[in-house]
C-alpha atoms as a PDB file:
ATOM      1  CA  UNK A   1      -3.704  -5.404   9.066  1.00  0.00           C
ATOM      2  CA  UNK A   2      -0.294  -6.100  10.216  1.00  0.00           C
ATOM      3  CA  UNK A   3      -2.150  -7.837  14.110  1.00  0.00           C
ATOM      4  CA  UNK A   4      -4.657  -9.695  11.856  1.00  0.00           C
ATOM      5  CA  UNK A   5      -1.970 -11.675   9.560  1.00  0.00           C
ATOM      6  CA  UNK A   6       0.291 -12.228  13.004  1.00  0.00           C
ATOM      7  CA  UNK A   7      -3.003 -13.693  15.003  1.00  0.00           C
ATOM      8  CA  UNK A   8      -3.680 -16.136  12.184  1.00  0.00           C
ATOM      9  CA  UNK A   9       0.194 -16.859  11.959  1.00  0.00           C
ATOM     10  CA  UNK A  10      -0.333 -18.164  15.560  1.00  0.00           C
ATOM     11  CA  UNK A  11      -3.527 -20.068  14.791  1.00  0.00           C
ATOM     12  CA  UNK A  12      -1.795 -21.342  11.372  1.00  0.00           C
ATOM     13  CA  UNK A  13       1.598 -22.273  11.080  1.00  0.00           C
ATOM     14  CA  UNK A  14       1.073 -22.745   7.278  1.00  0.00           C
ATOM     15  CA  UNK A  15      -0.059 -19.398   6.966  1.00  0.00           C
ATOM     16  CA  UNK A  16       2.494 -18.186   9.811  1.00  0.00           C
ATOM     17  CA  UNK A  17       5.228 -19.286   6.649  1.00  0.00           C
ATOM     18  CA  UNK A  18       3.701 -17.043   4.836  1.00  0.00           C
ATOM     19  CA  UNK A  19       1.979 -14.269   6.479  1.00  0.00           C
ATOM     20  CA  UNK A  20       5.002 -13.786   8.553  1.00  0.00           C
ATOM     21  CA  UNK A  21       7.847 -13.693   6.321  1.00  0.00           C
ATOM     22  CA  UNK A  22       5.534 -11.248   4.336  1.00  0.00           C
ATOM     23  CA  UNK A  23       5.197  -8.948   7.199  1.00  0.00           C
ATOM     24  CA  UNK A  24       8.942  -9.518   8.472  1.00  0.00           C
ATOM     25  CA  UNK A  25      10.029  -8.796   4.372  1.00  0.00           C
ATOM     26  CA  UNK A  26       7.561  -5.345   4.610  1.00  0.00           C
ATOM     27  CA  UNK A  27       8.413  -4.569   7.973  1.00  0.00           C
ATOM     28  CA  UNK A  28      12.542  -4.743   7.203  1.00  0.00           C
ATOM     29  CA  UNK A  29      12.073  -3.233   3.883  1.00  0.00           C
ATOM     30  CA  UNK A  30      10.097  -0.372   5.712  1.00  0.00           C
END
């Protein structure tokens, strides 16, 4: 899941707001 939300953060930047600080937040939290 975690290549599918970074792939659309680099075709969306909107999402890339999103999608990555999610996965950075789950990723440092993990």
């Amino acid at each position: 899941m975690s290549a599918v939300y970074i792939l659309n953060c680099g075709n969306i930047r909107l999402f890339c707001f999103w999608n990555c600080a999610f996965i950075a937040t789950h990723t440092m939290s993990n």
